[in-house]
PDB file of N, CA and C in Angstrom:
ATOM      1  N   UNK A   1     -18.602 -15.215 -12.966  1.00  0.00           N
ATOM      2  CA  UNK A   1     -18.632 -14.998 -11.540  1.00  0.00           C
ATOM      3  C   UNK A   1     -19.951 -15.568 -11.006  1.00  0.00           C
ATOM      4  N   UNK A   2     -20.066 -16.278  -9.795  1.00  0.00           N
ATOM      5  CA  UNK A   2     -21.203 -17.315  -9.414  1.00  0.00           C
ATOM      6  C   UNK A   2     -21.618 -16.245  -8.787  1.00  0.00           C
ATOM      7  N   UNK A   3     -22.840 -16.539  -8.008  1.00  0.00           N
ATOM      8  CA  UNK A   3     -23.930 -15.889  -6.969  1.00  0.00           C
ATOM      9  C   UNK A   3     -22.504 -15.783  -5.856  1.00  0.00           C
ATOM     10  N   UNK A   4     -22.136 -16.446  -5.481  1.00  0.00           N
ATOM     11  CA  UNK A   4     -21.534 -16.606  -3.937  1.00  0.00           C
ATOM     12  C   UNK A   4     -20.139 -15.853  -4.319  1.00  0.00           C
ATOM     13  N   UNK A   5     -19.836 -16.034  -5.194  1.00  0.00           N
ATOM     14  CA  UNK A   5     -18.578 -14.616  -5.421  1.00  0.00           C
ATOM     15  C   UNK A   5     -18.824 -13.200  -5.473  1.00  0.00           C
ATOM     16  N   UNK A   6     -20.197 -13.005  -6.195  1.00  0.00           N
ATOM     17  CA  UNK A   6     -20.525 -11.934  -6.164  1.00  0.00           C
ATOM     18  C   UNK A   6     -20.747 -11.601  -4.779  1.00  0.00           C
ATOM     19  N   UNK A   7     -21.704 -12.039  -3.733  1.00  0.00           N
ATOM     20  CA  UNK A   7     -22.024 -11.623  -2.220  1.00  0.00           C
ATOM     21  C   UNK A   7     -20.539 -11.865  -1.417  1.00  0.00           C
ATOM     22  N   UNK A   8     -19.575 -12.203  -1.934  1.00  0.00           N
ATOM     23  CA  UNK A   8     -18.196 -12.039  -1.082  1.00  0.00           C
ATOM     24  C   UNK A   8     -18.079 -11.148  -1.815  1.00  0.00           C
ATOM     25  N   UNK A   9     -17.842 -10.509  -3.236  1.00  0.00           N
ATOM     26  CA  UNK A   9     -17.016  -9.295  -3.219  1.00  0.00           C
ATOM     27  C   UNK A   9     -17.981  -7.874  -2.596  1.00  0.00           C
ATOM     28  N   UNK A  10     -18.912  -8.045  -2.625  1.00  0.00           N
ATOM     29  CA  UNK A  10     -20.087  -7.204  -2.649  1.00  0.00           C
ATOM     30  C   UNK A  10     -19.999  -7.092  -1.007  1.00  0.00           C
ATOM     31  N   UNK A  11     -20.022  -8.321   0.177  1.00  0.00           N
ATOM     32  CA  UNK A  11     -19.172  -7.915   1.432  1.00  0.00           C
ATOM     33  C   UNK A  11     -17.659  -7.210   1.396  1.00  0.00           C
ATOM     34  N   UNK A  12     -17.355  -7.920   0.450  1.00  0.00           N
ATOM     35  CA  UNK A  12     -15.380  -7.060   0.838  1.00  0.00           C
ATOM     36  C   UNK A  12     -15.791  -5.692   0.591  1.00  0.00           C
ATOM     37  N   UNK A  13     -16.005  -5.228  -0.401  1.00  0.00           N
ATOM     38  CA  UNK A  13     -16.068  -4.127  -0.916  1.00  0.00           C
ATOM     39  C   UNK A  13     -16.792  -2.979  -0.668  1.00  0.00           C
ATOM     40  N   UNK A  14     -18.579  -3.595   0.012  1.00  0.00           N
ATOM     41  CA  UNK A  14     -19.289  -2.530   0.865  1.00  0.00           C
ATOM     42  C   UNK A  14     -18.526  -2.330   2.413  1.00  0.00           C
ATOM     43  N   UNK A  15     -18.737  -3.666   2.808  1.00  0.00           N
ATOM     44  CA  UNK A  15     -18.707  -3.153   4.450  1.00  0.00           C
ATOM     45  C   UNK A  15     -17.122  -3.746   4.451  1.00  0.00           C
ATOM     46  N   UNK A  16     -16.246  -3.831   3.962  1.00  0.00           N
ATOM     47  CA  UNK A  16     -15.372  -3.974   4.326  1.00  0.00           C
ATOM     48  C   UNK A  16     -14.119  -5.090   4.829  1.00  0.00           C
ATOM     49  N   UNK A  17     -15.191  -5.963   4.813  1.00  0.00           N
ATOM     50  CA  UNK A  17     -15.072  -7.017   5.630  1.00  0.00           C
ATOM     51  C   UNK A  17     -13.796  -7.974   4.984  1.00  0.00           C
ATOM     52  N   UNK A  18     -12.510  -8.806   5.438  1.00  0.00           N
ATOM     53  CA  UNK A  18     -11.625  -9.175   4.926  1.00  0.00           C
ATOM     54  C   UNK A  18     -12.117 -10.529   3.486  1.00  0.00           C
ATOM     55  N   UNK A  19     -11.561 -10.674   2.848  1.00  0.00           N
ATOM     56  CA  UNK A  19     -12.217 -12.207   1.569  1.00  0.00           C
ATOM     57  C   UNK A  19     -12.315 -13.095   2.649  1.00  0.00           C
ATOM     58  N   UNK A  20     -11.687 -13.364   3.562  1.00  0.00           N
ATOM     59  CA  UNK A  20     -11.478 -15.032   4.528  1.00  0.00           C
ATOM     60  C   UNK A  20     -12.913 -14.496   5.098  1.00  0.00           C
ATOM     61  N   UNK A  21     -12.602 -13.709   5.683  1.00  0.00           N
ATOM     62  CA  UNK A  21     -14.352 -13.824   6.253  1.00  0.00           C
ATOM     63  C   UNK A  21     -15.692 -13.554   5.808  1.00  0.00           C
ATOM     64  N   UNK A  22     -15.582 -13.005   5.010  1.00  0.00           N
ATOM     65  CA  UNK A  22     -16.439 -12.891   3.690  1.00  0.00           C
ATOM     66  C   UNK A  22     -16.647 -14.014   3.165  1.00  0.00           C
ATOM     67  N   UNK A  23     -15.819 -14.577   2.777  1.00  0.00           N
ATOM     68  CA  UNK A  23     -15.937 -15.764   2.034  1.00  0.00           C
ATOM     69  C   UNK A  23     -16.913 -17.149   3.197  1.00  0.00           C
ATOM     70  N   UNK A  24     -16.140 -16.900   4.560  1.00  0.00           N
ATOM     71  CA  UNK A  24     -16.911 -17.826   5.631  1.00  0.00           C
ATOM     72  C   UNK A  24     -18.099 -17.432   5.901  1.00  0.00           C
ATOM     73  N   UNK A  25     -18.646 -16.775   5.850  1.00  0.00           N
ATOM     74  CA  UNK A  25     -20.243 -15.923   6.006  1.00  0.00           C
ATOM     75  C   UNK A  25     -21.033 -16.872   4.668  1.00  0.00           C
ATOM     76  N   UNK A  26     -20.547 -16.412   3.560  1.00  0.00           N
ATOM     77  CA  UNK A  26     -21.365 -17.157   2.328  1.00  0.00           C
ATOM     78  C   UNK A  26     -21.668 -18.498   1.716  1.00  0.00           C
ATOM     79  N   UNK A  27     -19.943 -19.200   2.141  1.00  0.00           N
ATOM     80  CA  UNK A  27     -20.127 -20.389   1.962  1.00  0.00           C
ATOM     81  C   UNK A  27     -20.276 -21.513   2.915  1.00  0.00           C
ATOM     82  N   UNK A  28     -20.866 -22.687   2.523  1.00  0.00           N
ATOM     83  CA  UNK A  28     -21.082 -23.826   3.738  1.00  0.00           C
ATOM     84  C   UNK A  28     -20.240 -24.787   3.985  1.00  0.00           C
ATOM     85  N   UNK A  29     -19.012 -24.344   3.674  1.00  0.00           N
ATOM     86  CA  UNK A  29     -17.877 -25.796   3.785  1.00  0.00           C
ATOM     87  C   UNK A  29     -16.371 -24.988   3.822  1.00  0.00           C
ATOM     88  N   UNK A  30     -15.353 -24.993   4.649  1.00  0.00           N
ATOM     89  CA  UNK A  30     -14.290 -24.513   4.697  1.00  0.00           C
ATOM     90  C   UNK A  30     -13.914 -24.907   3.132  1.00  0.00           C
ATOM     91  N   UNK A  31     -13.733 -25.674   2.519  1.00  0.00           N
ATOM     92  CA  UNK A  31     -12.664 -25.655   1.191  1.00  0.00           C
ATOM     93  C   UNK A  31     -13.605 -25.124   0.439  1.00  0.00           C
ATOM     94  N   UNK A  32     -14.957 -24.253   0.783  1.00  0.00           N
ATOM     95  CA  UNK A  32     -15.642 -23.643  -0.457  1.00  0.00           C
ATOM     96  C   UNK A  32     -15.321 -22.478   0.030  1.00  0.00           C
ATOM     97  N   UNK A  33     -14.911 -21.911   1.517  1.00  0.00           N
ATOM     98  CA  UNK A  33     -14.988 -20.650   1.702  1.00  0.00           C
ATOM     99  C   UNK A  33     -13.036 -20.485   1.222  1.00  0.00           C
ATOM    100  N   UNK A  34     -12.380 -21.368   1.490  1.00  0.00           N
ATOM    101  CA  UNK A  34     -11.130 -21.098   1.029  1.00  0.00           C
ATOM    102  C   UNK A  34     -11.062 -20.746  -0.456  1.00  0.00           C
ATOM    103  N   UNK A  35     -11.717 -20.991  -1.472  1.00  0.00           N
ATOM    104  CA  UNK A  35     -11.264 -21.050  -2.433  1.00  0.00           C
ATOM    105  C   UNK A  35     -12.316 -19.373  -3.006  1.00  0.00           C
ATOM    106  N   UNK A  36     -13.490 -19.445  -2.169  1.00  0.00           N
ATOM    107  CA  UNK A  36     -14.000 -18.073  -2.478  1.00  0.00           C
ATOM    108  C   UNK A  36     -13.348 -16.939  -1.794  1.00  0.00           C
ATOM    109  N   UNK A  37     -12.690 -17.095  -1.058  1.00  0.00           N
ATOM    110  CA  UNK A  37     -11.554 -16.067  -0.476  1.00  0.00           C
ATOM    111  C   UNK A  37     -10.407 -16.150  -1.448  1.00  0.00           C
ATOM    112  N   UNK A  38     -10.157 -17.141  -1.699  1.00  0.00           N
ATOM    113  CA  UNK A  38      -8.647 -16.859  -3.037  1.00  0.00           C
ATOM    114  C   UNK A  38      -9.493 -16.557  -4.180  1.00  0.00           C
ATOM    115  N   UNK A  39     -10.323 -16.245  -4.849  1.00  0.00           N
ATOM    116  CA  UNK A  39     -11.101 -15.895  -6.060  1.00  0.00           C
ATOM    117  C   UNK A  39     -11.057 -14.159  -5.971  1.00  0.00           C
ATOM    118  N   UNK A  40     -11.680 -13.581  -4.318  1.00  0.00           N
ATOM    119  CA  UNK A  40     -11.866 -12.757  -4.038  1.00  0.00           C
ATOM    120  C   UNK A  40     -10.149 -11.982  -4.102  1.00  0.00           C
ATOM    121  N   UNK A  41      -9.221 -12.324  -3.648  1.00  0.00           N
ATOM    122  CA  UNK A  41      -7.659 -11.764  -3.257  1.00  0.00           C
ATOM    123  C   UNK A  41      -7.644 -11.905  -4.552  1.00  0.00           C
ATOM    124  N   UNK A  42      -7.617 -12.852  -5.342  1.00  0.00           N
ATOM    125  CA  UNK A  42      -7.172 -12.542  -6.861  1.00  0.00           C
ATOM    126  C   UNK A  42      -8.413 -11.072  -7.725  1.00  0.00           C
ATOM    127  N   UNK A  43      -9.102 -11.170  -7.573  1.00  0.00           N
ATOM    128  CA  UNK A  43      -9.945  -9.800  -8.105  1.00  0.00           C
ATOM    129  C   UNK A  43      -9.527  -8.660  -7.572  1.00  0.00           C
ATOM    130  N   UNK A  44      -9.445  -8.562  -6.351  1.00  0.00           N
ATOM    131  CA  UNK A  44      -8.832  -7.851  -5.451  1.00  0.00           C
ATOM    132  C   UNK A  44      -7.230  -7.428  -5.961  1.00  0.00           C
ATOM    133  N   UNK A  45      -6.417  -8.329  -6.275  1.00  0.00           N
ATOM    134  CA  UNK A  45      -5.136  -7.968  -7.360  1.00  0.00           C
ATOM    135  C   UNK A  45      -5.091  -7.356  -8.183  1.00  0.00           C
ATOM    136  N   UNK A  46      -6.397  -8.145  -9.033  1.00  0.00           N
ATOM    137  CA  UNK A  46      -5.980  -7.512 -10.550  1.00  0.00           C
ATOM    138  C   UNK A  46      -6.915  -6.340 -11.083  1.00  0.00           C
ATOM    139  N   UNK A  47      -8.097  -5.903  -9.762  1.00  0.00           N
ATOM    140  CA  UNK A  47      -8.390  -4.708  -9.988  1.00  0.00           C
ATOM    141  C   UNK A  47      -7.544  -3.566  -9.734  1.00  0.00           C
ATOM    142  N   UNK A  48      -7.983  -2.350 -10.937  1.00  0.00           N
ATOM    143  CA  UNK A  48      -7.168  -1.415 -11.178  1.00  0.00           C
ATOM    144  C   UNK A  48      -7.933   0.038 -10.517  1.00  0.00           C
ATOM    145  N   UNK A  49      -7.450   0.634  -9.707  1.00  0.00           N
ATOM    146  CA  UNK A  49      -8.082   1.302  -8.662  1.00  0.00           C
ATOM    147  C   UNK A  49      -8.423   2.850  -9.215  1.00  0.00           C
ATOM    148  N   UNK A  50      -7.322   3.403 -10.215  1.00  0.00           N
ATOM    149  CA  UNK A  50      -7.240   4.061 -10.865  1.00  0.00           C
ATOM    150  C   UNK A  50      -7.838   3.846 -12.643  1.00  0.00           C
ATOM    151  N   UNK A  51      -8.882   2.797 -12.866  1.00  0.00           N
ATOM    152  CA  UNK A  51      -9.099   2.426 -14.226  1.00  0.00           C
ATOM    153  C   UNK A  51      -9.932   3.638 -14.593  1.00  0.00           C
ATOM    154  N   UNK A  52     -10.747   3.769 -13.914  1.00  0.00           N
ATOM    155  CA  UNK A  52     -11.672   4.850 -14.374  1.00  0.00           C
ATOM    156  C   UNK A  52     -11.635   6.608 -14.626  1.00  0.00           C
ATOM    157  N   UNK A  53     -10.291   6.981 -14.002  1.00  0.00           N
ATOM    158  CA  UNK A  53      -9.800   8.399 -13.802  1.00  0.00           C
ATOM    159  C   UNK A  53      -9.159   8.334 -14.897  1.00  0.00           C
ATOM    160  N   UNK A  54      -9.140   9.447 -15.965  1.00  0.00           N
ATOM    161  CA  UNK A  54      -8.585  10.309 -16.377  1.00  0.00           C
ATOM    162  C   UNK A  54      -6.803  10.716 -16.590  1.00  0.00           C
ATOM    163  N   UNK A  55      -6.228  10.022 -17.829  1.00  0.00           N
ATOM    164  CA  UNK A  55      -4.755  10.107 -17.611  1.00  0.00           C
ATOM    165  C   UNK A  55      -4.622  11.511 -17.870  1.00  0.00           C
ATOM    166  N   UNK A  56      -3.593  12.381 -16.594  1.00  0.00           N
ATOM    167  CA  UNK A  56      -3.371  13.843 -17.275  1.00  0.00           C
ATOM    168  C   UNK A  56      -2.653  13.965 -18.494  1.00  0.00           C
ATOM    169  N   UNK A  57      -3.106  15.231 -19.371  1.00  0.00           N
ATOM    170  CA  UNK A  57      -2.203  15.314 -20.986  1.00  0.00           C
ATOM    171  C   UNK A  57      -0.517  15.712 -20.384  1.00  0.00           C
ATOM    172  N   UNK A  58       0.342  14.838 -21.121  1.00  0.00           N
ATOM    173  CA  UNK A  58       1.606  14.562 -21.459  1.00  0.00           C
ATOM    174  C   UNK A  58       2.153  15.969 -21.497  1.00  0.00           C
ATOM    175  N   UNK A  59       3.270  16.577 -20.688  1.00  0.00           N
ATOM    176  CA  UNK A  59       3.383  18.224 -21.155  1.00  0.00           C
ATOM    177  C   UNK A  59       4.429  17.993 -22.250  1.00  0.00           C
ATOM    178  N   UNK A  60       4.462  16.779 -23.211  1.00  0.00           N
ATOM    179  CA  UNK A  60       5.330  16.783 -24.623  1.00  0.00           C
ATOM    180  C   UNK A  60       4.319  17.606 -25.460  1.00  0.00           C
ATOM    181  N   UNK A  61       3.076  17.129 -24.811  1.00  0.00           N
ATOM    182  CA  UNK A  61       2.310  18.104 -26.183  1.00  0.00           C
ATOM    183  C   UNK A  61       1.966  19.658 -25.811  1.00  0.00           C
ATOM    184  N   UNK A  62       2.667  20.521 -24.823  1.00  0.00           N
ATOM    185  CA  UNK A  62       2.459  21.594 -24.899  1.00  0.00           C
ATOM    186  C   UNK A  62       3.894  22.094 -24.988  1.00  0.00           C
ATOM    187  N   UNK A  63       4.923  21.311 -25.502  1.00  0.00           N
ATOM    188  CA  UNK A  63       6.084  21.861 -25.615  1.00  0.00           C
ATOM    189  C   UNK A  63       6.407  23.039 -26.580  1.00  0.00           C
ATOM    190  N   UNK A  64       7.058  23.938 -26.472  1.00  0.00           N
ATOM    191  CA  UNK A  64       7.419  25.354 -26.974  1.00  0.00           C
ATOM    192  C   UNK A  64       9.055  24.920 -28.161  1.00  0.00           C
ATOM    193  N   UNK A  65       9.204  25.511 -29.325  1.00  0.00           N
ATOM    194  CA  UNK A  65      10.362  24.847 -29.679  1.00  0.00           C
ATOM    195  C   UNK A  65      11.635  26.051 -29.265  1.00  0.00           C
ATOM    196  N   UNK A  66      12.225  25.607 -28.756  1.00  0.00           N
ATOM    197  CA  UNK A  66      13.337  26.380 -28.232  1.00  0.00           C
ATOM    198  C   UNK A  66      13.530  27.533 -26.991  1.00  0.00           C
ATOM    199  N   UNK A  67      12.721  26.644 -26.231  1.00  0.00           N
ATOM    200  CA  UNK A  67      12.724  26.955 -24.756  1.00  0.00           C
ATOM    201  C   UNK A  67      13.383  26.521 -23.929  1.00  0.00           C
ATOM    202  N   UNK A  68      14.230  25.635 -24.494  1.00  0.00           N
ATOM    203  CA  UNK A  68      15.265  24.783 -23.208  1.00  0.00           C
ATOM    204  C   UNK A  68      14.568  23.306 -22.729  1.00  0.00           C
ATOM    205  N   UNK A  69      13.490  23.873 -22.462  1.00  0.00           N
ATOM    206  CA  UNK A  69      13.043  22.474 -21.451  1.00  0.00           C
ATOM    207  C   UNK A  69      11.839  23.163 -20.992  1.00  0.00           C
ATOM    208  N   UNK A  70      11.592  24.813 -21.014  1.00  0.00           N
ATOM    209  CA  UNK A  70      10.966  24.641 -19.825  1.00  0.00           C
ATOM    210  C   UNK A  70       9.932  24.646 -19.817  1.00  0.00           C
ATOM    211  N   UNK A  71       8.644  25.211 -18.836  1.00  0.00           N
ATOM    212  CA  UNK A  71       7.445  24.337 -19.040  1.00  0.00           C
ATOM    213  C   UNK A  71       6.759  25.822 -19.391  1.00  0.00           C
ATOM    214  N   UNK A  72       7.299  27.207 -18.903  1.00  0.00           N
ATOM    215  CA  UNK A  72       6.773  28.262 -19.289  1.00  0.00           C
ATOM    216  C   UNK A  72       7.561  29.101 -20.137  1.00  0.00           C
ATOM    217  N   UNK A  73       6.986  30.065 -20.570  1.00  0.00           N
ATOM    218  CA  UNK A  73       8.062  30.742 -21.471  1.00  0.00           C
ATOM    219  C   UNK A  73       8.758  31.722 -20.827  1.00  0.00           C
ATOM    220  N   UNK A  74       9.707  32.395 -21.326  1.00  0.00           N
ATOM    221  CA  UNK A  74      10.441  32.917 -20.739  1.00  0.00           C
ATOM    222  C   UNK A  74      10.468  34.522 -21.542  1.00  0.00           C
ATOM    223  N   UNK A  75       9.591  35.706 -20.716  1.00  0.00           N
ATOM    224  CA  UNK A  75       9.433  36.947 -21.124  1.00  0.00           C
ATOM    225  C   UNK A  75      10.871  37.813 -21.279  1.00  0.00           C
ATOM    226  N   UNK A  76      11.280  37.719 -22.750  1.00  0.00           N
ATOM    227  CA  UNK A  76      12.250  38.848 -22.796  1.00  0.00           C
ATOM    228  C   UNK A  76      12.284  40.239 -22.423  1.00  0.00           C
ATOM    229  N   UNK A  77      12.572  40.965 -21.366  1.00  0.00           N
ATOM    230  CA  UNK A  77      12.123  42.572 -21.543  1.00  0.00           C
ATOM    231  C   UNK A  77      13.414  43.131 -20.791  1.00  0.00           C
ATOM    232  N   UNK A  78      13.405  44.305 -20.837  1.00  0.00           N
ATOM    233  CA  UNK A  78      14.583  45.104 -20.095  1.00  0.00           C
ATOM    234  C   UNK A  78      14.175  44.884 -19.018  1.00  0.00           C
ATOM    235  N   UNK A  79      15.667  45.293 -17.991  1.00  0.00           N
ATOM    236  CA  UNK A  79      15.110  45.704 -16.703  1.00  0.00           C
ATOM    237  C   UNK A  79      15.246  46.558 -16.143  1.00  0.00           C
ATOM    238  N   UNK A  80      14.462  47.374 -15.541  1.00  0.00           N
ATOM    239  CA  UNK A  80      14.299  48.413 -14.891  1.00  0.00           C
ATOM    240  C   UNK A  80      14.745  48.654 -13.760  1.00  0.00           C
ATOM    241  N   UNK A  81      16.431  49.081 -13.703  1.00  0.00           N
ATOM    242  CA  UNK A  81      17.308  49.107 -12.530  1.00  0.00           C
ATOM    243  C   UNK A  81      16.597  50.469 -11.916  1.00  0.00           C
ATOM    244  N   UNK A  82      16.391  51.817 -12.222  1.00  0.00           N
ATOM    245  CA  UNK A  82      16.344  52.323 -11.282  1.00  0.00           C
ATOM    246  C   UNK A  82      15.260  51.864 -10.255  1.00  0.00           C
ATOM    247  N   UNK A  83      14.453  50.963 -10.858  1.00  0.00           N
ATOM    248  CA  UNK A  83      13.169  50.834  -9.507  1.00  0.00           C
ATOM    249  C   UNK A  83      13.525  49.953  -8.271  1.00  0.00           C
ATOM    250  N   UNK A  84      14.484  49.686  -8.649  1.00  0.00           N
ATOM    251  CA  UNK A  84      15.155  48.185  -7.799  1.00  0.00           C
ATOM    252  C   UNK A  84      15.821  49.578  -6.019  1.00  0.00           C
ATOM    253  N   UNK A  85      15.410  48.667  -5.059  1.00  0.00           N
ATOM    254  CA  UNK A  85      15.984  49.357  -4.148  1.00  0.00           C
ATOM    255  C   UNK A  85      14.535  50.392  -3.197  1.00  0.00           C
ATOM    256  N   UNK A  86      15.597  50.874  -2.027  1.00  0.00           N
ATOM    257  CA  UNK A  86      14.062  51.939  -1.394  1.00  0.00           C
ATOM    258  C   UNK A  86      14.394  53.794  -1.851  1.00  0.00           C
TER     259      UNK A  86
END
């Protein structure tokens, strides 16, 4: 990555500013700012926005064997009809 890619992504990315115009701020010739604006949209692609977070754990690995499916267990107990009601 050159000096002049870095100060276009370093505009896109602080203040915001679109690659086309970013790119026209840094460089001195339209087919240098065109091509540092397509350098910039391609980084801009193939960065991954989510690279750095944390994949949550899989709930295969807190699976129970013979629960059906489900994700909690399921408390066997009687039930207590007379409390049911006013």
């Amino acid at each position: 990555m050159t000096d002049k890619e870095k100060d276009v992504a370093f505009l896109a990315d602080e203040f915001g500013l679109t690659a086309r115009r970013a790119a026209a701020l840094v460089s001195g010739t339209p087919e240098e700012a065109s091509a540092l604006a397509q350098a910039q949209l391609e980084a801009e692609r193939n960065k991954d926005p989510y690279g750095d977070v944390p994949a949550p754990v899989s709930p295969e690995e807190h699976e129970v064997e013979g629960n059906g499916g489900l994700q909690k267990t399921v408390v066997r107990r009687p039930n207590k009809a007379s409390r049911t009601g006013p």
